[in-house]
Protein backbone atom coordinates (compact mmCIF):
# COMPACT_ATOMS: atom_id res chain seq x y z
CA UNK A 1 69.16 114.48 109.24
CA UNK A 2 69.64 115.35 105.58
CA UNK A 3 73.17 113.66 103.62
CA UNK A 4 74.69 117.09 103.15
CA UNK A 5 74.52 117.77 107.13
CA UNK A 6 76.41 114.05 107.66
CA UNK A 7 80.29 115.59 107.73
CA UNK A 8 82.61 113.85 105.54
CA UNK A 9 84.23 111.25 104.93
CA UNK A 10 81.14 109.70 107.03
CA UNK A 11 78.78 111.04 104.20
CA UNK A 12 80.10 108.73 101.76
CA UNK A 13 80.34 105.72 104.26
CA UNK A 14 77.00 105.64 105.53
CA UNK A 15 74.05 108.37 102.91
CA UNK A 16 74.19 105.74 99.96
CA UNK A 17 71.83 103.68 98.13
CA UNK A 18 74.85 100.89 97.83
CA UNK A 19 75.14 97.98 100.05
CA UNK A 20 77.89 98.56 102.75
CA UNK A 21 80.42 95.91 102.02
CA UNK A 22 81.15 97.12 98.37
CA UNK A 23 80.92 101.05 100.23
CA UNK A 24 83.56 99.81 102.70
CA UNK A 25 85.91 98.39 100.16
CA UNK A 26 85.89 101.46 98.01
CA UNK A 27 86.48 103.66 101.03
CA UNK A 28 89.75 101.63 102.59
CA UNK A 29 90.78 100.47 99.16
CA UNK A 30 90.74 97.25 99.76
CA UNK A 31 89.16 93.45 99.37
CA UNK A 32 86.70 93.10 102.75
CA UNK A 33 86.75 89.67 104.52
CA UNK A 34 84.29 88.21 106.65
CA UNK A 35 84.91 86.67 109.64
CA UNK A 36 81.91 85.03 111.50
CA UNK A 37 81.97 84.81 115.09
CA UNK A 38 78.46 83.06 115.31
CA UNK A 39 75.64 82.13 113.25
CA UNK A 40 72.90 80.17 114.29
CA UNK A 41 68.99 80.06 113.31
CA UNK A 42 66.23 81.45 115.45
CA UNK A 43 62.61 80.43 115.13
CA UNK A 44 62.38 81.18 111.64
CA UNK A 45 64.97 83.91 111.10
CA UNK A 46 69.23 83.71 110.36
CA UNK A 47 71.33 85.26 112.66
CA UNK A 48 74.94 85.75 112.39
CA UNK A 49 77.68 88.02 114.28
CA UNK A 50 80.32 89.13 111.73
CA UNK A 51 83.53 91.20 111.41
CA UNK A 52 84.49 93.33 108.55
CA UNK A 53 87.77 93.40 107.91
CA UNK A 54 90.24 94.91 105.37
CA UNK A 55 93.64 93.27 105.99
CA UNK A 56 94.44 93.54 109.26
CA UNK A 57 91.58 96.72 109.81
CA UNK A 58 88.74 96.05 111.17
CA UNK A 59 86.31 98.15 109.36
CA UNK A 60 82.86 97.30 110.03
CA UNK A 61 81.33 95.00 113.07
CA UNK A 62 78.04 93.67 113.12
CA UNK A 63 75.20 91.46 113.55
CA UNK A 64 72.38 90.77 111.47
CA UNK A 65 68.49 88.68 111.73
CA UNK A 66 67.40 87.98 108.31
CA UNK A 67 63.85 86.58 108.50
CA UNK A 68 63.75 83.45 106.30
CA UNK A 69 59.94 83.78 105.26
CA UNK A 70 60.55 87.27 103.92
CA UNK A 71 62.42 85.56 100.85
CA UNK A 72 60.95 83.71 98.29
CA UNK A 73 60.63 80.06 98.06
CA UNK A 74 62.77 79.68 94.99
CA UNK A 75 65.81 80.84 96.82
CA UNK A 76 65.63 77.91 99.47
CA UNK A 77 66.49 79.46 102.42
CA UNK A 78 64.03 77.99 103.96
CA UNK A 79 65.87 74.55 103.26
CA UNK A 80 69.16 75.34 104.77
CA UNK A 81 68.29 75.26 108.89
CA UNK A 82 68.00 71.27 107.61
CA UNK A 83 71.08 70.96 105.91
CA UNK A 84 72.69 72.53 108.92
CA UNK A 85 71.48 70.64 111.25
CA UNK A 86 72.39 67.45 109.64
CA UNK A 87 75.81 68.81 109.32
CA UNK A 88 75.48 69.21 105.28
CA UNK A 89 76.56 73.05 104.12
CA UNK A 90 76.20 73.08 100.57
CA UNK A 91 73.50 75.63 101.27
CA UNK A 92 75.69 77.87 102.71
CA UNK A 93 77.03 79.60 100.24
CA UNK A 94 73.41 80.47 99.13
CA UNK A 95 73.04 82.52 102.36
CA UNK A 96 76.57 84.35 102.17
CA UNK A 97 75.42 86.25 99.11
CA UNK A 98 73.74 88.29 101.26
């Protein structure tokens, strides 16, 4: 399907080349806020189960795999299944950027 079949306002929301949380906060006009239901590492891959919302709207819901390896080393995502499991998150914040 080609973007100018997609019917708006869902053209704008989901035929972009932006990532979707800055494309959901333009759209509802409005700072988005995570809230994680689960996140937990499996194998070598970090899995979390998130809700998007904008005050009180729920906007977006979702879960995502990122596979570790796919990054590279520098970025120490690698590291941060050990600091979790010893209870230490200073490394989390590295893997909410995404």
């Amino acid at each position: 399907m080609e973007p100018d079949e997609v019917a708006q306002p869902y053209r704008d929301l989901l035929c972009h080349e932006h990532d979707m949380t800055s494309t959901l906060s333009d759209f509802h006009k409005g700072e988005v806020e995570l809230q994680i239901f689960e996140e937990r590492f499996d194998s070598d891959c970090y899995f979390r189960e998130v809700l998007l919302r904008v005050g009180n709207k729920p906007v977006e819901y979702g879960m995502i795999r990122i596979f570790l390896a796919s990054f590279p080393e520098e970025l120490e995502l690698h590291n941060y299944r050990r600091h979790q499991a010893s209870g230490d998150d200073s490394k989390r914040k590295r893997i909410s950027v995404f």
